[in-house]
N, C-alpha and C. Protein backbone atom coordinates (compact mmCIF):
# COMPACT_ATOMS: atom_id res chain seq x y z
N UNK A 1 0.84 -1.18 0.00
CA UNK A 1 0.00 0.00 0.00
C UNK A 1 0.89 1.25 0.00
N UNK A 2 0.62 2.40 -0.77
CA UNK A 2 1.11 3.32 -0.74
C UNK A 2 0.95 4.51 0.26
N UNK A 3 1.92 5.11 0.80
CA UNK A 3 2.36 6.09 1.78
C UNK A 3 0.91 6.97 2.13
N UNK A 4 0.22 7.40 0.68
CA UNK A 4 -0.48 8.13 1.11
C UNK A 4 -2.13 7.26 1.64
N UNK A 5 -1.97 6.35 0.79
CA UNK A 5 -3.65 5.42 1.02
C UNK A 5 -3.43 4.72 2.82
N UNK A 6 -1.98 4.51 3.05
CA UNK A 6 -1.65 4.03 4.49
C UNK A 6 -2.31 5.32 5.81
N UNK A 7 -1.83 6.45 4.81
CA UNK A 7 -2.17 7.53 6.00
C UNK A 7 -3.69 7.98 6.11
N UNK A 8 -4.18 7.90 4.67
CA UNK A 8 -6.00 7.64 5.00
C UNK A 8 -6.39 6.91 5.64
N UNK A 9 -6.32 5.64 5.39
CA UNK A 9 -6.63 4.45 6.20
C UNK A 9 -6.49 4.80 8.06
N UNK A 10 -5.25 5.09 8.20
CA UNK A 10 -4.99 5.56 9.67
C UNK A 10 -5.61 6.35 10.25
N UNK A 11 -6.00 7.12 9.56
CA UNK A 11 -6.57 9.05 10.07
C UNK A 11 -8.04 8.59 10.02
N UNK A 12 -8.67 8.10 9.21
CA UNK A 12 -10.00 7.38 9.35
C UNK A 12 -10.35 6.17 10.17
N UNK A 13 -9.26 5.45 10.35
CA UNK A 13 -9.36 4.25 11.65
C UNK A 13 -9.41 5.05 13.08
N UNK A 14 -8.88 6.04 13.31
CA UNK A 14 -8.47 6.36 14.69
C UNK A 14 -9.48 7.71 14.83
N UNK A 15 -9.41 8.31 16.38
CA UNK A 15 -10.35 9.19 16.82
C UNK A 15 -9.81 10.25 17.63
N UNK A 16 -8.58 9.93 18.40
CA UNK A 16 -8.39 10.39 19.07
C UNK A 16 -6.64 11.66 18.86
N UNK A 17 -7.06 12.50 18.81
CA UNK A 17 -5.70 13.51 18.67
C UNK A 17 -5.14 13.89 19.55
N UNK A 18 -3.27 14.49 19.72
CA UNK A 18 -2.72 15.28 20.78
C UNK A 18 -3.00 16.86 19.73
N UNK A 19 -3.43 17.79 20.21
CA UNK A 19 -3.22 18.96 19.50
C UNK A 19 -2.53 19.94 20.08
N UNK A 20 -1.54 20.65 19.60
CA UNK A 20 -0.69 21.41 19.77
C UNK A 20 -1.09 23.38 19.87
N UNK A 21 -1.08 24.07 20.35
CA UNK A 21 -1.30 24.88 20.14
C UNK A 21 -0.33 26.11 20.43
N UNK A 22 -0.29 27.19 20.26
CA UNK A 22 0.68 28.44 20.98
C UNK A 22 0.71 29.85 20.93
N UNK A 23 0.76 30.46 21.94
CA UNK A 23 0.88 31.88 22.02
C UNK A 23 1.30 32.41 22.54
N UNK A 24 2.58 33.61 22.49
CA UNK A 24 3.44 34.29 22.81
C UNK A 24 4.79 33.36 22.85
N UNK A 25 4.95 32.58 22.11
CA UNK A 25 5.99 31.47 22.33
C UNK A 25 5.70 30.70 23.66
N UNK A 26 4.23 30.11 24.39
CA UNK A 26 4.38 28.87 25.39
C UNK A 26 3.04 28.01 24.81
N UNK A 27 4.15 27.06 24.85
CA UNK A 27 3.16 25.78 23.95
C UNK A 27 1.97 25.29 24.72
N UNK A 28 1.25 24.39 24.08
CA UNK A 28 0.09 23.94 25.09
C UNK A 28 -0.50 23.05 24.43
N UNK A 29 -0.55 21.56 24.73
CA UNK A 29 -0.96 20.33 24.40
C UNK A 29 -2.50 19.70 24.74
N UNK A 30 -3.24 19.17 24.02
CA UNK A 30 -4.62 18.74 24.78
C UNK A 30 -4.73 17.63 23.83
N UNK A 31 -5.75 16.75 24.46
CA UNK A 31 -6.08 15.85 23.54
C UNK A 31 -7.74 15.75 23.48
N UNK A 32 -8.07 15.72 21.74
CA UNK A 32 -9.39 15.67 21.49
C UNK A 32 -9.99 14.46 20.78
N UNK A 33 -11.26 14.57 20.63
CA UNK A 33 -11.59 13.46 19.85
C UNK A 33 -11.71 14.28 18.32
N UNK A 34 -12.00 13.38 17.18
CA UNK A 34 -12.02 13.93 16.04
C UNK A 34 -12.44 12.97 15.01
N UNK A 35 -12.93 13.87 14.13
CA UNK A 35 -13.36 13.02 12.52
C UNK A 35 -12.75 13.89 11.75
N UNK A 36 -12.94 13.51 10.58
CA UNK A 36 -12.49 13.49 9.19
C UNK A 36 -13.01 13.85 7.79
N UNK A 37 -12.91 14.53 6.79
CA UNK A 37 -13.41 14.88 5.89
C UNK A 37 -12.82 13.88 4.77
N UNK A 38 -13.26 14.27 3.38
CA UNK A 38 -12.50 13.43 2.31
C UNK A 38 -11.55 14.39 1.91
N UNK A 39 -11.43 15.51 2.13
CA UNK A 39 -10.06 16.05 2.13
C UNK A 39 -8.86 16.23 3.28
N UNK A 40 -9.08 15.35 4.45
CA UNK A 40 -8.39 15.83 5.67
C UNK A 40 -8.55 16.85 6.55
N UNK A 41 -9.34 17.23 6.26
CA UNK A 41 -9.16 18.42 7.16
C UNK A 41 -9.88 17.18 8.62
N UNK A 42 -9.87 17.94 9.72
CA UNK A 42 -10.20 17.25 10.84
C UNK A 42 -11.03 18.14 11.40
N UNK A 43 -11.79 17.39 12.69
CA UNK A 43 -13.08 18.52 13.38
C UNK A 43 -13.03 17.72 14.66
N UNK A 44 -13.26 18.53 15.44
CA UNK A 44 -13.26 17.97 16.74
C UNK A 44 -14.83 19.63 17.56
N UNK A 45 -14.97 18.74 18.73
CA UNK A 45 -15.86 20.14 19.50
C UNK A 45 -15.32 20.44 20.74
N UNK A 46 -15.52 21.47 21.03
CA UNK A 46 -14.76 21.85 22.37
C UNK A 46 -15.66 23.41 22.92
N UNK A 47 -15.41 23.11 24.00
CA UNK A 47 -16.12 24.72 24.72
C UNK A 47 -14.66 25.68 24.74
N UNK A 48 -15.46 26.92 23.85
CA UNK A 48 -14.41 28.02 23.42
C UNK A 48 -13.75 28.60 25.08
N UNK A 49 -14.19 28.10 26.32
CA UNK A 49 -13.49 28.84 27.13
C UNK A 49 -12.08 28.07 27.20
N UNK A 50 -11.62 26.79 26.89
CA UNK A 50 -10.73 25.97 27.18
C UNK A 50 -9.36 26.92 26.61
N UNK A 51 -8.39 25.86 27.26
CA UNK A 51 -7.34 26.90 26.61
C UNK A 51 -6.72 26.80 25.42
N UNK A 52 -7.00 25.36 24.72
CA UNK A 52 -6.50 25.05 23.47
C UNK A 52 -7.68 26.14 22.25
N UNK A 53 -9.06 26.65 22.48
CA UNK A 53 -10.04 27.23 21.75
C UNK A 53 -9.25 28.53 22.01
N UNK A 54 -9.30 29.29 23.16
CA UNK A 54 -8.65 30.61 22.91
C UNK A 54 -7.58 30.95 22.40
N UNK A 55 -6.99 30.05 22.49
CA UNK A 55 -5.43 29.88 21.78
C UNK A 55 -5.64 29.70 20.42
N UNK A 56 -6.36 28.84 19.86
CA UNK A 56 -6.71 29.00 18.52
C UNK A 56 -7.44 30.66 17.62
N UNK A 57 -8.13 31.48 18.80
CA UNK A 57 -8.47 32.55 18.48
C UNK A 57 -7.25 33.60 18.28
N UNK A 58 -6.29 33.20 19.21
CA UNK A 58 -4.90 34.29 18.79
C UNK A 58 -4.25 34.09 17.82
N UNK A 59 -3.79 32.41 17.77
CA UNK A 59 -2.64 31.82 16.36
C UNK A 59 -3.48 30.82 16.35
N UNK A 60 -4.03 30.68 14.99
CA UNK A 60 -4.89 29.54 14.53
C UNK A 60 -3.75 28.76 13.87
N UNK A 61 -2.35 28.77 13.71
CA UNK A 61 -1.69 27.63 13.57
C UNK A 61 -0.94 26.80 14.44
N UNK A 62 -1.66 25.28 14.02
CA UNK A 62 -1.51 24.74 15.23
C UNK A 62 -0.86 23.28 14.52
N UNK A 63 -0.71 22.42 15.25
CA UNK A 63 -0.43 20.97 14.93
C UNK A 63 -1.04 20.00 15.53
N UNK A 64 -0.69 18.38 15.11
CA UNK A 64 -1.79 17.43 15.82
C UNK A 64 -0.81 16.40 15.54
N UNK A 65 -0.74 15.30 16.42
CA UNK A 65 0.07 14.32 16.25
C UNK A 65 -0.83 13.36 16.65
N UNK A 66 -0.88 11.54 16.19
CA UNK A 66 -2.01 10.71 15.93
C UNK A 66 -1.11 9.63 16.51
N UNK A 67 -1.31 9.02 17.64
CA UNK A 67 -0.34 7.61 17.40
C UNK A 67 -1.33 6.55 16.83
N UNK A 68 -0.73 6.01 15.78
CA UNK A 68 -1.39 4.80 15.46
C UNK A 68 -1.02 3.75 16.38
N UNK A 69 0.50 3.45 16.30
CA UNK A 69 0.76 2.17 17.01
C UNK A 69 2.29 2.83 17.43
N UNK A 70 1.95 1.90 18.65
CA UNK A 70 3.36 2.46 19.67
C UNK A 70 3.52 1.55 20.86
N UNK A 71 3.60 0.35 20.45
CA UNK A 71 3.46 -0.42 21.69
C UNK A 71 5.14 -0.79 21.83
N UNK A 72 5.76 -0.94 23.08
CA UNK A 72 6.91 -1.34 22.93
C UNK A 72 7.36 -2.22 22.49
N UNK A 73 8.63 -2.10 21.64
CA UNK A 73 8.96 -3.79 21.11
C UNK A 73 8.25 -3.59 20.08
N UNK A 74 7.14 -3.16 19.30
CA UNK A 74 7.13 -3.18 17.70
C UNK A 74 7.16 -1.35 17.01
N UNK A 75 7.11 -2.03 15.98
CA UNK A 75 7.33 -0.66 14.80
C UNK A 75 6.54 0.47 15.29
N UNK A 76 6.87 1.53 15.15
CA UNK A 76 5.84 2.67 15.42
C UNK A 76 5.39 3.46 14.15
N UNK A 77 4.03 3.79 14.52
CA UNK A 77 3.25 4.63 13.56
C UNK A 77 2.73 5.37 14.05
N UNK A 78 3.07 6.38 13.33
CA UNK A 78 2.27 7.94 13.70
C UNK A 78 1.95 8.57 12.27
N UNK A 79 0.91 9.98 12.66
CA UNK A 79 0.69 11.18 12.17
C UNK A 79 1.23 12.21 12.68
N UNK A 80 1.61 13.28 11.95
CA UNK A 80 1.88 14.32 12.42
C UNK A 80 1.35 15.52 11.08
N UNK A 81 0.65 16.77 11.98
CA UNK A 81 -0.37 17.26 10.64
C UNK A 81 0.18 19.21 11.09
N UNK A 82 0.33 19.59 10.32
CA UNK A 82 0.34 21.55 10.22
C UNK A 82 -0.57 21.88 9.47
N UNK A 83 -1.06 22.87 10.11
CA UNK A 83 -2.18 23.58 9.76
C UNK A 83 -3.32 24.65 10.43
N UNK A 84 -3.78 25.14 9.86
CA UNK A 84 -4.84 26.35 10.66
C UNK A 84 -5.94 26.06 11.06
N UNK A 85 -6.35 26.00 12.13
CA UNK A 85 -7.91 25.68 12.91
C UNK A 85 -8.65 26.69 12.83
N UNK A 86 -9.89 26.68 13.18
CA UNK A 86 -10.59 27.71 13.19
C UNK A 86 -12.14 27.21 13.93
N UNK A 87 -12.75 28.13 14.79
CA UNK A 87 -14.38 27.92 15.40
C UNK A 87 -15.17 27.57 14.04
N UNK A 88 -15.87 26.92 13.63
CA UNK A 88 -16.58 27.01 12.53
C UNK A 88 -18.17 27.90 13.40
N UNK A 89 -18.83 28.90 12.10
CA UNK A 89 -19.66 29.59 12.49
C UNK A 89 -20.56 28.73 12.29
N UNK A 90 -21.91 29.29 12.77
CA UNK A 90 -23.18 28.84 12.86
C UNK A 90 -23.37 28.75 11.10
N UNK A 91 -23.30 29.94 10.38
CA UNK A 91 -23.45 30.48 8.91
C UNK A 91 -22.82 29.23 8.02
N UNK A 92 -21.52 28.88 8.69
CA UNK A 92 -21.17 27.96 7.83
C UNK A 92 -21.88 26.02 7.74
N UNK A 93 -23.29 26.65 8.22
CA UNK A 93 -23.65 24.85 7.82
C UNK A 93 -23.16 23.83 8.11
N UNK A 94 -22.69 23.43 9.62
CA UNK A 94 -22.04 22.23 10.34
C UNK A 94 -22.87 21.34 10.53
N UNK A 95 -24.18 21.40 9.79
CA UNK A 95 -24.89 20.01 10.20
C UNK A 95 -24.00 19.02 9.95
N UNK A 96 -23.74 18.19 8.74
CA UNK A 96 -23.06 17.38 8.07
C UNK A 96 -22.03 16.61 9.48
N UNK A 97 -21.01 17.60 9.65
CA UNK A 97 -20.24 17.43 10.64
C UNK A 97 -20.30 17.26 11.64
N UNK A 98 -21.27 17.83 12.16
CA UNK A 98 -22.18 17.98 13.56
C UNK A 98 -22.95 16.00 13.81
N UNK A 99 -23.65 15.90 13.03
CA UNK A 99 -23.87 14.89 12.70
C UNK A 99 -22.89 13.45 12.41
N UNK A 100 -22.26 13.69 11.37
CA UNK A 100 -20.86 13.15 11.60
C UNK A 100 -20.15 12.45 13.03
N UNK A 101 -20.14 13.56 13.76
CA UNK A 101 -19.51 13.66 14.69
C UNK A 101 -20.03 12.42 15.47
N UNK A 102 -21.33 13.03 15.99
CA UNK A 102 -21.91 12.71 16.71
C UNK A 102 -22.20 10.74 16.74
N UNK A 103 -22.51 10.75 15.33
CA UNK A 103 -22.64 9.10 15.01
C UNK A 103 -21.18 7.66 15.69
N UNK A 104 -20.15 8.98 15.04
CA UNK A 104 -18.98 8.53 15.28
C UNK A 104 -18.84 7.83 16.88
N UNK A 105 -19.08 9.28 17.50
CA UNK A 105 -19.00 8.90 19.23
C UNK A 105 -20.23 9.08 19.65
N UNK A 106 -21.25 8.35 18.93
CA UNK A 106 -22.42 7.82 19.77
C UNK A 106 -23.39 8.33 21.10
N UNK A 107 -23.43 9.66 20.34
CA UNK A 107 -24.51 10.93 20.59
C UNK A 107 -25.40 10.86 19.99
N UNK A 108 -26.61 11.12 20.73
CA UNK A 108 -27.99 10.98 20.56
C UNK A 108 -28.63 12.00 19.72
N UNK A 109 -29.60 12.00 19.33
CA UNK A 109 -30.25 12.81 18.28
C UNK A 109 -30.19 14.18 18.90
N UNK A 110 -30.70 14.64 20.18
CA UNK A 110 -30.67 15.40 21.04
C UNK A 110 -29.24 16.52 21.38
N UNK A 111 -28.05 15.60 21.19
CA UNK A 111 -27.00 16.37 21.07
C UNK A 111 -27.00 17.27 19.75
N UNK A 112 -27.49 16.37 18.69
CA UNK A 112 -27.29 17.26 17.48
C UNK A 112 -28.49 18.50 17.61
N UNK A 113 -29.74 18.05 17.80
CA UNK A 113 -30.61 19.32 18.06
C UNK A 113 -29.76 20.06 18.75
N UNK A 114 -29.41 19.90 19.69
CA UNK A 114 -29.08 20.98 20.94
C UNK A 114 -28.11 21.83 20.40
N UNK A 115 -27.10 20.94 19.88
CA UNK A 115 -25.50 21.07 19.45
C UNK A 115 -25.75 22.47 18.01
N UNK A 116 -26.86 22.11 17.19
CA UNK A 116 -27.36 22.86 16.11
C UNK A 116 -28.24 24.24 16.38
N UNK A 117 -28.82 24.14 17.69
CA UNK A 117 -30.31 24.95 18.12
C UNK A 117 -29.10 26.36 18.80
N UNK A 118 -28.05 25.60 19.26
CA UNK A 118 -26.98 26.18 19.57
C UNK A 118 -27.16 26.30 21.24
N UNK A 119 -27.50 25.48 22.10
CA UNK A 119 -28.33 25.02 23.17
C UNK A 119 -26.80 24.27 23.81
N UNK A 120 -26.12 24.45 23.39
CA UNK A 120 -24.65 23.65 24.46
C UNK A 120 -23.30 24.27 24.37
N UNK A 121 -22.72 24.28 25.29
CA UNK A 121 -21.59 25.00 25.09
C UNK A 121 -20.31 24.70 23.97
N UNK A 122 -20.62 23.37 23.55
CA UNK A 122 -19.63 22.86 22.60
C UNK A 122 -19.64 23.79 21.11
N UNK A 123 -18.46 24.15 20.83
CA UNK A 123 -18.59 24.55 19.20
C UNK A 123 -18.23 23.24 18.14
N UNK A 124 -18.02 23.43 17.37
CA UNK A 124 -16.89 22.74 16.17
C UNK A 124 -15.83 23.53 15.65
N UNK A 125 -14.81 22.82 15.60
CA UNK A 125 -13.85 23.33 15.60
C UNK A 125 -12.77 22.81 13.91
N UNK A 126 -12.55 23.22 12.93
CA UNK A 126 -11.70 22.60 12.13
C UNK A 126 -10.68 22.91 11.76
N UNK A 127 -9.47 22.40 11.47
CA UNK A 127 -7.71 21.64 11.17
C UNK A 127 -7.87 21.95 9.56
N UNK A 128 -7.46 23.11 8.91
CA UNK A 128 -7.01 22.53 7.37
C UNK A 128 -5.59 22.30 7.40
N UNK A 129 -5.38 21.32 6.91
CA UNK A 129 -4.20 20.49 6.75
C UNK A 129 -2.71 22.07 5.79
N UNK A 130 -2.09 22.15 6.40
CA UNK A 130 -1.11 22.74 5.58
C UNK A 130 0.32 21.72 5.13
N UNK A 131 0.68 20.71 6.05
CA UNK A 131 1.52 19.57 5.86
C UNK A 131 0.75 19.03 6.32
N UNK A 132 1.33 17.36 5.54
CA UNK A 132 0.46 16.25 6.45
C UNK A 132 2.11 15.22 6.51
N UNK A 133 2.61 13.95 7.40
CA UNK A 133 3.49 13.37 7.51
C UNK A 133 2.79 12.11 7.75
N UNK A 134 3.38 11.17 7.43
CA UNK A 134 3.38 9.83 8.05
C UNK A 134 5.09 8.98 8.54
N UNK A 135 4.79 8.40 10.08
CA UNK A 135 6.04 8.06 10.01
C UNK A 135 5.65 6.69 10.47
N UNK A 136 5.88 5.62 9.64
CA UNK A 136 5.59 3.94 9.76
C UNK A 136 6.27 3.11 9.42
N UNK A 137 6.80 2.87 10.99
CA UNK A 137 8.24 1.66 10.81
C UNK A 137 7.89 0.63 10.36
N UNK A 138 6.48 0.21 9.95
CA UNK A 138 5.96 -1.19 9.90
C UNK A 138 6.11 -1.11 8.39
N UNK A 139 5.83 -0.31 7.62
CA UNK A 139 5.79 -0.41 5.89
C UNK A 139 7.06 0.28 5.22
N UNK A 140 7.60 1.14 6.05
CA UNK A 140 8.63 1.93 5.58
C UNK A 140 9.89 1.70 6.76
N UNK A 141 10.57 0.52 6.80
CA UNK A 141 11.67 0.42 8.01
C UNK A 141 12.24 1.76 7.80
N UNK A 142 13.52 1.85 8.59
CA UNK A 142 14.39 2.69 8.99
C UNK A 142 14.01 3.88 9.30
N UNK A 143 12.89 4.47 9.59
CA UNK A 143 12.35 5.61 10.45
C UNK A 143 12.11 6.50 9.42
N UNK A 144 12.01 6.57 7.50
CA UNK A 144 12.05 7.65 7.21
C UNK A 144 10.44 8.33 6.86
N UNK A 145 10.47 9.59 7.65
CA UNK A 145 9.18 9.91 7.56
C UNK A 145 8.61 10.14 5.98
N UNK A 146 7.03 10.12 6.11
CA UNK A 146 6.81 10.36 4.40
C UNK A 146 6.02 11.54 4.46
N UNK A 147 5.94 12.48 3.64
CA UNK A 147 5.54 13.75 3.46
C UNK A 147 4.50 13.26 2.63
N UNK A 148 3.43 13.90 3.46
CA UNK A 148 1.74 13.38 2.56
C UNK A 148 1.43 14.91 1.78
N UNK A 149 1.77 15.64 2.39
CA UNK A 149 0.85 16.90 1.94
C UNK A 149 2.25 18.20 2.26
C-alpha cells in the first residue's frame, strides 16, 4: 500500500488527537476526539473557554500528532499534521459534521438538536491540513518519515 492510502486508512481508523497549540511562544498540548473529511481536514468540538479554543483565536496555527501504534517492542506509527484551525460559524452549515460527529461517538439525536439549536456550550472546531506526515516503521523500516501533503 502506498504512503499516502496508508495515512488515509490511519486518520479514518483512529479518533483520538494530541493537539498542539501556541501563544506568545508557550506551547500547550490537549487531547481531542475527532473526525475526518475526504479532504483531511479534521473537526473535533470543544467549549471556546478551554485553553486550546482561545489559543486557537490568537494563532490559529496549530499541529496534531495521531499515534497509530506504539506499543513497545514493535514498529511505530504515527501522524503528524500543520495547519490552521478555526471555530466554525453557525453560517457555515455544520450540520453534516455535527452529525458526523456525533454518530462517530455515539450521541444521541438530542445532542445534534441541541448542538445545532446552539443550546450547548460545545462549538466545532476545524484543522485545514497545511503539511500532512506519516512516520511507519511497519511499511517503511528505517524511520524515514513520508511527506503526505
Amino acid at each position: 500500500m502506498k504512503a499516502e492510502q496508508l495515512f488515509t486508512k490511519y486518520l479514518r481508523d483512529n479518533f483520538r488527537m494530541q493537539l498542539a497549540t501556541s501563544v506568545d511562544g508557550q506551547p500547550w498540548a490537549c487531547t481531542v476526539s475527532y473526525i475526518c473529511d475526504d479532504q483531511n481536514n479534521l473537526y473535533w468540538a470543544s467549549v471556546p473557554s478551554r485553553r486550546h479554543s482561545e489559543e486557537i483565536r490568537k494563532n490559529p496555527n496549530v499541529a496534531v500528532a495521531i499515534a497509530v501504534k506504539g506499543i513497545i517492542a514493535e514498529p511505530v506509527i504515527g501522524i503528524q499534521i500543520e495547519g490552521t484551525a478555526v471555530e466554525l460559524k453557525p453560517t457555515e452549515n455544520p450540520r453534516h459534521i455535527a452529525e458526523a460527529y456525533a454518530e462517530k461517538f455515539i450521541r444521541k439525536q438530542k445532542w445534534i438538536d441541541d448542538f445545532l439549536a446552539g443550546n450547548t456550550e460545545h462549538k466545532l472546531y476545524k484543522l485545514a491540513p497545511k503539511a500532512m506526515y506519516l512516520f511507519d516503521e511497519e511499511h517503511f523500516p528505517g524511520g524515514q518519515r513520508q511527506k503526505i501533503l
